[in-house]
Protein backbone atom coordinates (compact mmCIF):
# COMPACT_ATOMS: atom_id res chain seq x y z
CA UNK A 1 0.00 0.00 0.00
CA UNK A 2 2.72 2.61 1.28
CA UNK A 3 4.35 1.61 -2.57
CA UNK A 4 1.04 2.32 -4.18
CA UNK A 5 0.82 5.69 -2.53
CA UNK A 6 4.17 7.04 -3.04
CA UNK A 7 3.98 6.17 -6.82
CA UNK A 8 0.46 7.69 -6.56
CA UNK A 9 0.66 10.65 -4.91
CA UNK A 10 1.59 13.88 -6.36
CA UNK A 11 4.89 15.16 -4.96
CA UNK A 12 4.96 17.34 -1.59
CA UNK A 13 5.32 20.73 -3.60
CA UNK A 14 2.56 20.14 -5.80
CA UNK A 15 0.50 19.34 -3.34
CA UNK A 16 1.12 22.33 -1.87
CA UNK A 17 1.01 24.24 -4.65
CA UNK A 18 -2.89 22.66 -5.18
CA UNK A 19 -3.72 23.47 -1.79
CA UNK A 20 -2.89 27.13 -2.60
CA UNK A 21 -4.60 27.07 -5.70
CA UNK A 22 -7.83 25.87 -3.79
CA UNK A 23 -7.67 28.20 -1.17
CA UNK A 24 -7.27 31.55 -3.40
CA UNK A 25 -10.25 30.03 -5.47
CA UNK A 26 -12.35 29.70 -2.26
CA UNK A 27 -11.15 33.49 -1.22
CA UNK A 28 -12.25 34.65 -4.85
CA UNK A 29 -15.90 33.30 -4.56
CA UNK A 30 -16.41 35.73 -1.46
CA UNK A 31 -17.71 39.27 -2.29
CA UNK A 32 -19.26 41.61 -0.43
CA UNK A 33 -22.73 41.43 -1.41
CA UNK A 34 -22.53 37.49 -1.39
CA UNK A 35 -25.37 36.05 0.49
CA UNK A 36 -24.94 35.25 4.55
CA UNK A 37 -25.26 31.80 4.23
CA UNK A 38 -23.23 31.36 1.08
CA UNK A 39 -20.08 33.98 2.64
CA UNK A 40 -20.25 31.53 5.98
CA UNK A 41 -19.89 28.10 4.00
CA UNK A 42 -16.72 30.00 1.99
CA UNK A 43 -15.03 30.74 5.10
CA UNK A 44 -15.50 27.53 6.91
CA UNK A 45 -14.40 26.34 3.35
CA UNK A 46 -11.23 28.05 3.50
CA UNK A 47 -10.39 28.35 7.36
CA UNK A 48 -10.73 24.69 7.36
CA UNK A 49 -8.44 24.15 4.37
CA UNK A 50 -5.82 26.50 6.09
CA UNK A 51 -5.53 24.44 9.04
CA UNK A 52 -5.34 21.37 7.68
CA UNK A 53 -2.47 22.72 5.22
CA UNK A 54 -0.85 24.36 8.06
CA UNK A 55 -0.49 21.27 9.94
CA UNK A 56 0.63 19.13 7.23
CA UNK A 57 3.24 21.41 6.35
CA UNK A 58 4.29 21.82 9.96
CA UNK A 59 4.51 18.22 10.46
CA UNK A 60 5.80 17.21 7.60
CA UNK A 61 7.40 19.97 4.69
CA UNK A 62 9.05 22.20 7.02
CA UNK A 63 10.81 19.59 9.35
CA UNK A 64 12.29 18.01 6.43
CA UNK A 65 12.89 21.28 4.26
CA UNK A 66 14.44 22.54 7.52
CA UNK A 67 16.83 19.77 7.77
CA UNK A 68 18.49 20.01 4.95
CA UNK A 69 18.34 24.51 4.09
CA UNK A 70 19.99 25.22 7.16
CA UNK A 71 18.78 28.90 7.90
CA UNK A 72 16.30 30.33 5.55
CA UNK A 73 14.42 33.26 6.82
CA UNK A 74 11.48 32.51 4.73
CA UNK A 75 11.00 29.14 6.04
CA UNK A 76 11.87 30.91 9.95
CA UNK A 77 8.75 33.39 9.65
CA UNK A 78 6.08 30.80 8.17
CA UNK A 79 5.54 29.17 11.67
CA UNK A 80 4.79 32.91 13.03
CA UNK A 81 2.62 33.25 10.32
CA UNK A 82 0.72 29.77 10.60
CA UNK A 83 0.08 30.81 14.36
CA UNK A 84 -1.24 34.51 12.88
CA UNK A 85 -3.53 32.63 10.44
CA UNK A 86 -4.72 30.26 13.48
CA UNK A 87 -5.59 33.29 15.20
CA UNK A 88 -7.70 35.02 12.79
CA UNK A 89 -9.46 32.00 11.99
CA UNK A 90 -10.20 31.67 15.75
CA UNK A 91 -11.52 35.27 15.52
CA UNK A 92 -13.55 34.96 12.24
CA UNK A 93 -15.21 31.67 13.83
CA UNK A 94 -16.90 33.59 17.00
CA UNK A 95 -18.19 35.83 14.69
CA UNK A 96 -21.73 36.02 12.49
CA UNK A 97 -21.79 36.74 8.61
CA UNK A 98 -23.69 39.49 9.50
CA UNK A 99 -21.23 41.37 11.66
CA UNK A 100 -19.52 43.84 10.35
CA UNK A 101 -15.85 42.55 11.65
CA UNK A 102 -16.55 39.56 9.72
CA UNK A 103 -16.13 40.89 6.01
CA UNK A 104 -12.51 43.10 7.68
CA UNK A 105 -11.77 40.09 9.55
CA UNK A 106 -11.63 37.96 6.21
CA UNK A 107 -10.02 39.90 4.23
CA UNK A 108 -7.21 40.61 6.81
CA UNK A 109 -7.09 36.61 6.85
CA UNK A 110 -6.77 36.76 2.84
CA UNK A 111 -3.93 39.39 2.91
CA UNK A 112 -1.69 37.72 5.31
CA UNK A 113 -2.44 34.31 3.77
CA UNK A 114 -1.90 35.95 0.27
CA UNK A 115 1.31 37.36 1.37
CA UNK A 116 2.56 33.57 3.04
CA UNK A 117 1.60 31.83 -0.17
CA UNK A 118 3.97 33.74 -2.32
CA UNK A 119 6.91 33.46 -0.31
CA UNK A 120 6.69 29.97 -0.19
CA UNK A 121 5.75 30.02 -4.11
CA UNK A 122 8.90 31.89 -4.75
CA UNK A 123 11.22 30.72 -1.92
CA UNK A 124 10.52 27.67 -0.12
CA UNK A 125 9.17 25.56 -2.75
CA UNK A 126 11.41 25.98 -5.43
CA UNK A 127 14.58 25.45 -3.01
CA UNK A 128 12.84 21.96 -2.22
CA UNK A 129 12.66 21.25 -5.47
CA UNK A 130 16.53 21.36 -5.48
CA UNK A 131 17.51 20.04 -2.04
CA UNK A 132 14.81 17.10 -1.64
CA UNK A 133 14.71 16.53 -5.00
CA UNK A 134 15.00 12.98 -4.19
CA UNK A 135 12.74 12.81 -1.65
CA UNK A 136 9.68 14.92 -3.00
CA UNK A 137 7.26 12.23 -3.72
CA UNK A 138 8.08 10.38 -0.59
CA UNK A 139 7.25 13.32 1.32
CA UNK A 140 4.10 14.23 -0.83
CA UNK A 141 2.87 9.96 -0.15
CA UNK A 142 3.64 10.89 3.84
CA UNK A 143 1.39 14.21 3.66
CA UNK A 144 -1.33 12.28 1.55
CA UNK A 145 -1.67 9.82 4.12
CA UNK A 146 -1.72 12.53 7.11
CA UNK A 147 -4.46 14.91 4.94
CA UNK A 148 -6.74 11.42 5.01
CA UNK A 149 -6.40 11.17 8.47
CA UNK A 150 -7.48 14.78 9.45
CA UNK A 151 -9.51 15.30 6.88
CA UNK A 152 -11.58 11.88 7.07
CA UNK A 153 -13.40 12.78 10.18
CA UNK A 154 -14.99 16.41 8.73
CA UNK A 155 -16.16 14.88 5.33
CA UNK A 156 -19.51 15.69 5.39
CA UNK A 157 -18.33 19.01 6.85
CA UNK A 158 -16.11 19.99 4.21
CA UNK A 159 -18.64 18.57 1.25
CA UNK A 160 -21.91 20.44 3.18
CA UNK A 161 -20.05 23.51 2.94
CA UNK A 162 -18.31 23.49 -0.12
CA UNK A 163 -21.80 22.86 -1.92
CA UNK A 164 -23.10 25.99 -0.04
CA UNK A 165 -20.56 28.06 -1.07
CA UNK A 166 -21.09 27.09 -4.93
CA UNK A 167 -23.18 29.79 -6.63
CA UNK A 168 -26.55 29.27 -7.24
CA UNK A 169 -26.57 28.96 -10.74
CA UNK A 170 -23.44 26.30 -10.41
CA UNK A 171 -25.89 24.45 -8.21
CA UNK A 172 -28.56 23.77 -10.39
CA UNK A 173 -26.40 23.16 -13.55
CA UNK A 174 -24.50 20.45 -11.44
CA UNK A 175 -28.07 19.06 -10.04
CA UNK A 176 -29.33 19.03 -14.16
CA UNK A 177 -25.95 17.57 -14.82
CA UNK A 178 -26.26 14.70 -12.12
CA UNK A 179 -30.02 14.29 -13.35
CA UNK A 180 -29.53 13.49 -17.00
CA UNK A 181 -26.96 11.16 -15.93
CA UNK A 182 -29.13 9.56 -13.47
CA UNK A 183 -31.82 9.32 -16.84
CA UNK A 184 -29.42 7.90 -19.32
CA UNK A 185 -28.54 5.54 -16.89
CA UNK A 186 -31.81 4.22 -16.21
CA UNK A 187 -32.31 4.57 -20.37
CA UNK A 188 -28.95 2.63 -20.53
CA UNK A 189 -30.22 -0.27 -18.51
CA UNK A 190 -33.45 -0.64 -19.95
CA UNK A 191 -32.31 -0.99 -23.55
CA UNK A 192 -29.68 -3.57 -21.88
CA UNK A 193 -33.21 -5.87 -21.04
């Protein structure tokens, strides 16, 4: 199995560089006039997506990148800035879509986050591409295997509110979508007998 998954899994940095990717997608959907429900799913959506990336890549990317760069200043402020991001997601969670902190406490949130996502994109990734070159999709099978174990539990919370914080229209295209498959399915089989 542990075979399977290292030849399977993407290596560490992409999956990093994915996580980012989802995360500024989730911040994008989020607009001012968005509705209540809709803004609260896309935060849970991305506060919970930040912590689990934080921990993966304290547990596993920055012990090992630290091992072997020595003393990068990049990779010495992004534990600071984890614990920052922890914080205002601790903050943003006490409060209601409808206060008015909650739109300045997001954004702050996607600033800082923002701002940590392109030094690693410019700094700590690419110098793990060089010095754990050989290592990369070991790493990226370890951090697949830790991302099922936190993530496994909070399933149903991360699918309930990433289908809230679809759009509307997205909504019902996907729910015609799954519909006519469910219909030419059914067509399928009967033709079949």
């Amino acid at each position: 199995m542990n075979n399977v998954l290292s030849k399977m899994s993407p290596s560490i940095t992409k999956m990093i560089r994915m996580d980012h990717t989802h995360v500024l997608s989730t911040f994008h959907k989020f607009e001012v006039d968005t509705s209540s429900v809709r803004k609260q799913a896309i935060v849970k959506t991305a506060c919970l997506a930040l912590e689990i990336h934080a921990q993966l890549e304290e547990e596993i990317f920055y012990p090992a990148l630290q091992a072997v760069a020595g003393d990068n200043q990049v990779l010495h402020k992004a534990k600071p800035e984890h614990d920052e991001m922890k914080r205002l997601i601790a903050e943003l969670r006490g409060l209601a879509p409808e206060d008015e902190a909650f739109d300045l406490k997001f954004h702050e949130l996607m600033r800082d986050v923002m701002h940590h996502v392109a030094d690693e994109e410019t700094v700590l990734l690419p110098a793990a591409e060089l010095l754990l070159k050989d290592r990369l999709g070991e790493l990226g099978a370890q951090m697949t295997r830790r991302r099922l174990e936190l993530a496994g539990p909070r399933v149903a919370e991360i699918a309930g509110n990433s289908a809230l914080a679809m759009p509307a229209g997205t909504m019902l295209m996907a729910g015609g979508l799954l519909a006519g498959g469910y219909l030419l399915k059914r067509a399928f089989e009967q033709r079949r007998h």
